[in-house]
Each structure stands twice: as structure tokens, then as C-alpha cells.
PDB file of N, CA and C in Angstrom:
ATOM      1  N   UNK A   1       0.833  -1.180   0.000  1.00  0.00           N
ATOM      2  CA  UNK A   1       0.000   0.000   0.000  1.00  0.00           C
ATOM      3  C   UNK A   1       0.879   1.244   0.000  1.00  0.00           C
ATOM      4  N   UNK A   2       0.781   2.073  -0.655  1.00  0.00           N
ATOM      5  CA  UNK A   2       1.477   3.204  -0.601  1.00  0.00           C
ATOM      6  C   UNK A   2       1.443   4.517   0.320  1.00  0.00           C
ATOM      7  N   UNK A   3       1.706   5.274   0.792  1.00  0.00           N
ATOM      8  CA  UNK A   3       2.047   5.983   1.750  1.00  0.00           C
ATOM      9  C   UNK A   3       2.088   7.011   1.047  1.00  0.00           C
ATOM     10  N   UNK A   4       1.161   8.151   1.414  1.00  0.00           N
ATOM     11  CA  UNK A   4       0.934   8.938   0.669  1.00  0.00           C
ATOM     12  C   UNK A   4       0.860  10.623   1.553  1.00  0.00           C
ATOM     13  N   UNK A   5       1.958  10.255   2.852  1.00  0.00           N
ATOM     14  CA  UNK A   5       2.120  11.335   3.529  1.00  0.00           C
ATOM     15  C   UNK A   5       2.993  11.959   3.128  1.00  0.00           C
ATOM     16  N   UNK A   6       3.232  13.673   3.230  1.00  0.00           N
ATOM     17  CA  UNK A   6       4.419  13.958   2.555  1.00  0.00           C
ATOM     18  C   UNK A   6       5.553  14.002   3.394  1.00  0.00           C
ATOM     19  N   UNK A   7       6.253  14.234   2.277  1.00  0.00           N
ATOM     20  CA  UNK A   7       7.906  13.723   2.426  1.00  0.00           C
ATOM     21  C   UNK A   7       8.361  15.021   3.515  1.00  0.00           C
ATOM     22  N   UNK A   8       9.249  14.770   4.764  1.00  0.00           N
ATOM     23  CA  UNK A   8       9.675  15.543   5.208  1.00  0.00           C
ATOM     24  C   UNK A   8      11.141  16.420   4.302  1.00  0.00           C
ATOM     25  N   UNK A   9      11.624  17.294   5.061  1.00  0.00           N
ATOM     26  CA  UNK A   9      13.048  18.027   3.894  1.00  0.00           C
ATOM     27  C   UNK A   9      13.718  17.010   4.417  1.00  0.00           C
ATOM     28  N   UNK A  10      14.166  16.368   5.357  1.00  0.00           N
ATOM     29  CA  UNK A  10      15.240  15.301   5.644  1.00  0.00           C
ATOM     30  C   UNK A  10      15.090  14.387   4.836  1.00  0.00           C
ATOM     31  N   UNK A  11      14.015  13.576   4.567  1.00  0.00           N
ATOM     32  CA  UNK A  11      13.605  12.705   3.696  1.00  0.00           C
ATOM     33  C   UNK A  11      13.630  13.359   2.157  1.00  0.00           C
ATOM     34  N   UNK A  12      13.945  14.430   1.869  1.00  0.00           N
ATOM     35  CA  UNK A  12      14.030  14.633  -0.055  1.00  0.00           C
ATOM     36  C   UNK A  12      15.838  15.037   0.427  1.00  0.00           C
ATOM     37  N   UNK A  13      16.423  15.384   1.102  1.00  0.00           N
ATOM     38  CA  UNK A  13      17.429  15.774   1.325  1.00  0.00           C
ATOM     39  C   UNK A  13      18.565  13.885   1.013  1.00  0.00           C
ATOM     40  N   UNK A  14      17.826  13.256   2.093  1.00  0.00           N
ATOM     41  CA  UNK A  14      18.389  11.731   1.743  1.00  0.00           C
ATOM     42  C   UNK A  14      17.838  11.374   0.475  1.00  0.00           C
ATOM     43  N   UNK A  15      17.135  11.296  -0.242  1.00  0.00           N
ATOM     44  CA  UNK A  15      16.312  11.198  -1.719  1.00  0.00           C
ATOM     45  C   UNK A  15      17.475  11.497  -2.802  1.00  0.00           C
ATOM     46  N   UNK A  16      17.919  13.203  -2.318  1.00  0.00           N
ATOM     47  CA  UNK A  16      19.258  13.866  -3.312  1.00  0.00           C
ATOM     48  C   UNK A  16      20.369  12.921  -2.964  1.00  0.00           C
ATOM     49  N   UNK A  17      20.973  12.772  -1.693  1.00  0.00           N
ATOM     50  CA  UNK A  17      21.993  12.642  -1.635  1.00  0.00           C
ATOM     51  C   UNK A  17      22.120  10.889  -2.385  1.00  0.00           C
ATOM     52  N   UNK A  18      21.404  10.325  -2.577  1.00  0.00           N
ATOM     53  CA  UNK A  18      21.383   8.791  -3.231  1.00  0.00           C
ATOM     54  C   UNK A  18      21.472   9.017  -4.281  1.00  0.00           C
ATOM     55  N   UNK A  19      20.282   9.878  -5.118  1.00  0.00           N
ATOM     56  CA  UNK A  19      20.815   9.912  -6.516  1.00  0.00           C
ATOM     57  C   UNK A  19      21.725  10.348  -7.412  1.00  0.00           C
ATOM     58  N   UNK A  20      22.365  11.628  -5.745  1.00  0.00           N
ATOM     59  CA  UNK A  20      23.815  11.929  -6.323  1.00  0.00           C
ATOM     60  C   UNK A  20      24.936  10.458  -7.090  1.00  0.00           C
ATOM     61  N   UNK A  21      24.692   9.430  -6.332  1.00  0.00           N
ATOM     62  CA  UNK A  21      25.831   8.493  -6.271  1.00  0.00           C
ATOM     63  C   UNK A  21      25.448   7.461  -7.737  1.00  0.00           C
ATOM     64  N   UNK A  22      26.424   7.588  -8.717  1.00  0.00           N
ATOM     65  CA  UNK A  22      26.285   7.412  -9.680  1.00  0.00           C
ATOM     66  C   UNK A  22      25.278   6.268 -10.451  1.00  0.00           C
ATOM     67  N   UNK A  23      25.731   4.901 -10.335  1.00  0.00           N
ATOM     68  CA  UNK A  23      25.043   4.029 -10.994  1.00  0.00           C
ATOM     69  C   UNK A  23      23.624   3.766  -9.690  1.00  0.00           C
ATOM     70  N   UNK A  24      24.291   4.078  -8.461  1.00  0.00           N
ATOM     71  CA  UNK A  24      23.265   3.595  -7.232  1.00  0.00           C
ATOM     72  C   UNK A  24      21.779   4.766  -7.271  1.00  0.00           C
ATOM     73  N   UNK A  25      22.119   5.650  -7.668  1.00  0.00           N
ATOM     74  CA  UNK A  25      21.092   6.868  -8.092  1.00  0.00           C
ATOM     75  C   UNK A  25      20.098   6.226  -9.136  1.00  0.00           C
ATOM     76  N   UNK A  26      20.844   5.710 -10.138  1.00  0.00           N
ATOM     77  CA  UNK A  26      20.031   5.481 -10.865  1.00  0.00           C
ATOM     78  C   UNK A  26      19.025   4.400 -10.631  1.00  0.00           C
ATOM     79  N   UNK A  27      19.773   3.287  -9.978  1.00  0.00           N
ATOM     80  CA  UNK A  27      18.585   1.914 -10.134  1.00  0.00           C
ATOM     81  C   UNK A  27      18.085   2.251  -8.873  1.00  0.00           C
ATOM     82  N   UNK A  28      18.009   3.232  -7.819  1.00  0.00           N
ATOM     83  CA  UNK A  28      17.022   3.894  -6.886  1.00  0.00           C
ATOM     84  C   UNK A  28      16.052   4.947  -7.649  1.00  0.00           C
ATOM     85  N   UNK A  29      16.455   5.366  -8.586  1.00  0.00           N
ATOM     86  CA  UNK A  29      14.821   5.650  -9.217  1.00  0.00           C
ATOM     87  C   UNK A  29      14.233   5.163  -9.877  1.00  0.00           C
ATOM     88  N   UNK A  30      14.789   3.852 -10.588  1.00  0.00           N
ATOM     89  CA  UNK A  30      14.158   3.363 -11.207  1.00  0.00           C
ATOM     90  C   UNK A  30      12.463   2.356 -10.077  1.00  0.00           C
ATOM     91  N   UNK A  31      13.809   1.905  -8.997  1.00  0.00           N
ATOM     92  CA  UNK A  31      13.186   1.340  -8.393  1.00  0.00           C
ATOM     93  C   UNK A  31      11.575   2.143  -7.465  1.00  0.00           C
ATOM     94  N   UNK A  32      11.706   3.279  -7.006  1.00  0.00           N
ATOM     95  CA  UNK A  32      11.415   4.327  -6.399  1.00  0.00           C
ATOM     96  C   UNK A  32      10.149   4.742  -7.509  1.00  0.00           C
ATOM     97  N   UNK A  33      10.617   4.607  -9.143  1.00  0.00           N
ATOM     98  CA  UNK A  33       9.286   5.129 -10.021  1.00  0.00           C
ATOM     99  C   UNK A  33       8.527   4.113 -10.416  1.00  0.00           C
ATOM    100  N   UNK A  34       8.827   2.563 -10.066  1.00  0.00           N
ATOM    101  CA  UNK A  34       7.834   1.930 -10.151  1.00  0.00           C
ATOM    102  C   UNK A  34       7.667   1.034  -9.533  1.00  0.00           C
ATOM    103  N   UNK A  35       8.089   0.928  -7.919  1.00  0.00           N
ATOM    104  CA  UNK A  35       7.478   0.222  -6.798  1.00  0.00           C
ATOM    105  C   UNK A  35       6.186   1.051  -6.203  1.00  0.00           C
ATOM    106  N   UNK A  36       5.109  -0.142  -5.925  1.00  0.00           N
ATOM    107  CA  UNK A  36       4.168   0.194  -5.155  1.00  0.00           C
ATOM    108  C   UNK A  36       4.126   0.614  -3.825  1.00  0.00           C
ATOM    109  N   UNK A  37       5.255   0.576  -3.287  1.00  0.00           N
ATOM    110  CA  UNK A  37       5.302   1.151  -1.697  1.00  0.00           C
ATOM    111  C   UNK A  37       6.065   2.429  -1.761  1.00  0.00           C
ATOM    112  N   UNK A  38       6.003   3.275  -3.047  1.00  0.00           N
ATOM    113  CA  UNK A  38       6.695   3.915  -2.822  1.00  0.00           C
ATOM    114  C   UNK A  38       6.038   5.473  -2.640  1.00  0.00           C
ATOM    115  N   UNK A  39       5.979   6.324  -1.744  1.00  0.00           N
ATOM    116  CA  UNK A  39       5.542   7.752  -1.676  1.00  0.00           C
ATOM    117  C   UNK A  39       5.177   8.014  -3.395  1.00  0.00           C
ATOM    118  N   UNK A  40       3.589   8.685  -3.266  1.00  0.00           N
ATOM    119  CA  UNK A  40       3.182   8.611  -4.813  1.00  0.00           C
ATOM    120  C   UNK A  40       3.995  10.313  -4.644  1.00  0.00           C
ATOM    121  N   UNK A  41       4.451  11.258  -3.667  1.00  0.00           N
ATOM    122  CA  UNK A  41       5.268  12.555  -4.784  1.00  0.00           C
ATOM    123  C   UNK A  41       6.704  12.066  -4.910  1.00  0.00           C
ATOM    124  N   UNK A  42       7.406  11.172  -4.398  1.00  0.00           N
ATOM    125  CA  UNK A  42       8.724  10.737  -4.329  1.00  0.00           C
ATOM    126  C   UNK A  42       8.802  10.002  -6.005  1.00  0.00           C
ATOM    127  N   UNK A  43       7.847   8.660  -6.056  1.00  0.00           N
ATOM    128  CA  UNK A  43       7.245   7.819  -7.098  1.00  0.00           C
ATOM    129  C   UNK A  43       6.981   9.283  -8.916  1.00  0.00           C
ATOM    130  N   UNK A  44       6.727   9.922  -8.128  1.00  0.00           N
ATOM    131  CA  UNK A  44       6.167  11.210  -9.519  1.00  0.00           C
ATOM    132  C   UNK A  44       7.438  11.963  -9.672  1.00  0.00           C
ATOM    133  N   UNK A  45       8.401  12.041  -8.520  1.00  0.00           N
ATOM    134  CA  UNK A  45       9.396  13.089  -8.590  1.00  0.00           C
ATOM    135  C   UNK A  45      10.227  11.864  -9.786  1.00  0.00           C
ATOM    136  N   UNK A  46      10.862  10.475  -9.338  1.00  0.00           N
ATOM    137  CA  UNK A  46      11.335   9.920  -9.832  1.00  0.00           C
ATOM    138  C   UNK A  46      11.263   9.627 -11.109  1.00  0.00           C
ATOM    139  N   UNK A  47       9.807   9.337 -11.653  1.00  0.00           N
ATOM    140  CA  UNK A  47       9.345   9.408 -13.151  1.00  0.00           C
ATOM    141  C   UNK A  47      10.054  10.774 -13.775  1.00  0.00           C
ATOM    142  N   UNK A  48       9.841  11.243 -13.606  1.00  0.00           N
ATOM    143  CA  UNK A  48      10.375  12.948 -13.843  1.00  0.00           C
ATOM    144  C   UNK A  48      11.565  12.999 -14.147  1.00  0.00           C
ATOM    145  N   UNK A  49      11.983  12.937 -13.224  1.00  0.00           N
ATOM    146  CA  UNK A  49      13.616  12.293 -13.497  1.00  0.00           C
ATOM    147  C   UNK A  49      14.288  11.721 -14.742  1.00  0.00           C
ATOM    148  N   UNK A  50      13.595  10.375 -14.567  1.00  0.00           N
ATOM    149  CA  UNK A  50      14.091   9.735 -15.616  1.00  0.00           C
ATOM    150  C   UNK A  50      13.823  10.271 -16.970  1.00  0.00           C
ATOM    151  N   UNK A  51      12.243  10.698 -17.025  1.00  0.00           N
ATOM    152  CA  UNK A  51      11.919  11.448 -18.381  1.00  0.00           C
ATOM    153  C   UNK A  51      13.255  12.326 -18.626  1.00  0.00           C
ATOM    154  N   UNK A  52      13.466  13.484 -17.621  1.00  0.00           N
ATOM    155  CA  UNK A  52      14.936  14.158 -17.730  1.00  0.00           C
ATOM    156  C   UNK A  52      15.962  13.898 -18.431  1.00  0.00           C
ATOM    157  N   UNK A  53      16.512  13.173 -17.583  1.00  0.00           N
ATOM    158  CA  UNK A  53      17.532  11.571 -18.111  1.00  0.00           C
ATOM    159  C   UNK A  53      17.543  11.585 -19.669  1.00  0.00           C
ATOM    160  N   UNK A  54      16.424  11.224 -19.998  1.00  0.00           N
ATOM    161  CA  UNK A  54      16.501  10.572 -20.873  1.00  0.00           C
ATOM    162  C   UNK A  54      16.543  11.775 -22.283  1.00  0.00           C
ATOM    163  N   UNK A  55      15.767  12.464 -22.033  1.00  0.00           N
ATOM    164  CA  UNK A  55      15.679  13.935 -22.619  1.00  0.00           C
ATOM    165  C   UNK A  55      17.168  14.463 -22.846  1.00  0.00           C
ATOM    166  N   UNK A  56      17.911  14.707 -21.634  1.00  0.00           N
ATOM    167  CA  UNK A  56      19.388  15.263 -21.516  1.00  0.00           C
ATOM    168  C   UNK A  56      20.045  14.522 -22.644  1.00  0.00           C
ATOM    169  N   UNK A  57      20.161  12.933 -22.284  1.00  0.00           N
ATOM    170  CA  UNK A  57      20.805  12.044 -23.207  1.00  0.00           C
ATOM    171  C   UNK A  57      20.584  11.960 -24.601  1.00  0.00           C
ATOM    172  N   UNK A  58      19.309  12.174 -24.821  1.00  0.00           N
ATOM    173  CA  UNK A  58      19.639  12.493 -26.347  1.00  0.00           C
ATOM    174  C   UNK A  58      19.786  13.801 -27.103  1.00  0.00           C
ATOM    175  N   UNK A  59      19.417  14.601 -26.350  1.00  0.00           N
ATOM    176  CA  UNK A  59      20.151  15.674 -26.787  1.00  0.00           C
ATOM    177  C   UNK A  59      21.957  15.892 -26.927  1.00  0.00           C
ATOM    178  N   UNK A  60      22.151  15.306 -25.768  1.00  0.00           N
ATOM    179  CA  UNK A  60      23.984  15.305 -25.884  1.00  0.00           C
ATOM    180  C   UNK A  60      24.291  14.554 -26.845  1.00  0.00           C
ATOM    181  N   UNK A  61      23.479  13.277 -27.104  1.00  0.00           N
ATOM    182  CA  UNK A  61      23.813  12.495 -28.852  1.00  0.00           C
ATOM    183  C   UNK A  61      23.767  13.268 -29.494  1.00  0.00           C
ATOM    184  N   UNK A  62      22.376  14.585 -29.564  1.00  0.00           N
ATOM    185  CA  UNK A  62      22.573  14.932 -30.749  1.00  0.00           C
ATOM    186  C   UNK A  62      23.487  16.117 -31.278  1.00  0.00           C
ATOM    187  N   UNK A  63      24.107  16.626 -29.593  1.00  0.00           N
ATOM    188  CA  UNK A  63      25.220  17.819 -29.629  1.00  0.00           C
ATOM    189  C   UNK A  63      26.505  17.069 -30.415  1.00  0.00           C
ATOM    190  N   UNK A  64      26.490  15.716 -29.586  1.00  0.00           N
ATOM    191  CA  UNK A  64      27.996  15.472 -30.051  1.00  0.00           C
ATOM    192  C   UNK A  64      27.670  14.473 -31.342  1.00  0.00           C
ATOM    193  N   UNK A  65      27.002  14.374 -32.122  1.00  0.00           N
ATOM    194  CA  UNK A  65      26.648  14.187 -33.741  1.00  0.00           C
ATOM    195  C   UNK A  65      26.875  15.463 -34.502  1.00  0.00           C
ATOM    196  N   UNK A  66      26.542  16.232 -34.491  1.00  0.00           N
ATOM    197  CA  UNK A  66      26.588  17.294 -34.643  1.00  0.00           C
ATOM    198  C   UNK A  66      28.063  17.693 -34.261  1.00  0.00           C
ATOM    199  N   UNK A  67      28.576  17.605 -33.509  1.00  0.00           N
ATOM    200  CA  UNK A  67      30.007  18.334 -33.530  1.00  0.00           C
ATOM    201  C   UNK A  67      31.001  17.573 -34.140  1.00  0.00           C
ATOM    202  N   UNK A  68      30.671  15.943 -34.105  1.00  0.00           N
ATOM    203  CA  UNK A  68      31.210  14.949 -34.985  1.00  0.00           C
ATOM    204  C   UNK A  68      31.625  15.499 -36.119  1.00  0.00           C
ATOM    205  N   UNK A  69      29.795  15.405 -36.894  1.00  0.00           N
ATOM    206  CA  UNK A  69      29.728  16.116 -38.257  1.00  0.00           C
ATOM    207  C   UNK A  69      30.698  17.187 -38.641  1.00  0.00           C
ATOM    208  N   UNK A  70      30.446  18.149 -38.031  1.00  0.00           N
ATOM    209  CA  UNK A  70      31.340  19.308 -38.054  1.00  0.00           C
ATOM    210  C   UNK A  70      32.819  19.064 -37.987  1.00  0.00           C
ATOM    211  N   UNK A  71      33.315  18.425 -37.396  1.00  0.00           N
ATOM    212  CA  UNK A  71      34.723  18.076 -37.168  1.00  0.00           C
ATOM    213  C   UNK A  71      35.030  17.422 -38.881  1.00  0.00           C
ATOM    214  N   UNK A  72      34.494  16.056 -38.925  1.00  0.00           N
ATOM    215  CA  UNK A  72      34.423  15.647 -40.337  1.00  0.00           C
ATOM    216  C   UNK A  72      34.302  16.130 -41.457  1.00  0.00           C
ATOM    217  N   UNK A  73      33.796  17.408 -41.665  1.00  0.00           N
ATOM    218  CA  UNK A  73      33.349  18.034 -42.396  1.00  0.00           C
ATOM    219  C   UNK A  73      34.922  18.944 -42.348  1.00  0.00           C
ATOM    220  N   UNK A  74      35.266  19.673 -42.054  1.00  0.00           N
ATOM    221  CA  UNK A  74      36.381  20.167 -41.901  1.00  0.00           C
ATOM    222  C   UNK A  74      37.794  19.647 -42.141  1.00  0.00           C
ATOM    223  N   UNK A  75      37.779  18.516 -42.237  1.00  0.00           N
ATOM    224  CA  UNK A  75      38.987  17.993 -42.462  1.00  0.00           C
ATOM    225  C   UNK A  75      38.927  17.532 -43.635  1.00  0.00           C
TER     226      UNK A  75
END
């Protein structure tokens, strides 16, 4: 059942400091955006996230395609 009290600042404060930590950040939101016990704004923050993620990442493909190109193109 999910728990749907809100999050204290200590509790989003420990939230940051996990997903700071590289690969462990990540499979804690994964886990966090689609377990059922998980706080539904923690659970929504995490979705979010990843949408982010994933957004960032292909854009930097498409910066560094693009600067590829450009490099190639030049020589």
C-alpha cells in the first residue's frame, strides 16, 4: 500500500543525496518510479527524473553528432 504522507526536507534531502551516487542513483529511481510502496510525490518526482535523463541524453547524442559532423566536415 502506498504511503501517501508527505515527504519531510530530511527525507528529499536523503532522496538527493542517493541519486547523487552514480550508478546507485540510478537503479534507486528506477526502483522508487515503479514500486508500489513507494511515496506517490517521491514515485512522480522519480518518473520525472528519468523522463529528464533521458531527454538530456539524447540531446547530448545529438550535440555530439553534430560536432562529430562538423569536425568531419572540416577535415
Amino acid at each position: 500500500m502506498t504511503e501517501n504522507k508527505p515527504m519531510s526536507v530530511g527525507d528529499w534531502l536523503i532522496t538527493m543525496i542517493v541519486t547523487s551516487i552514480p550508478i546507485v542513483g540510478l537503479i534507486m529511481l528506477l526502483v522508487w518510479a515503479f514500486s508500489s510502496g513507494t511515496n506517490e510525490s517521491k514515485k512522480n518526482w522519480a518518473k520525472a527524473a528519468l523522463i529528464f535523463y533521458v531527454i538530456m541524453g539524447v540531446l547530448w547524442f545529438v550535440f555530439l553528432g553534430s560536432m562529430m559532423a562538423s569536425l568531419a566536415d572540416s577535415m
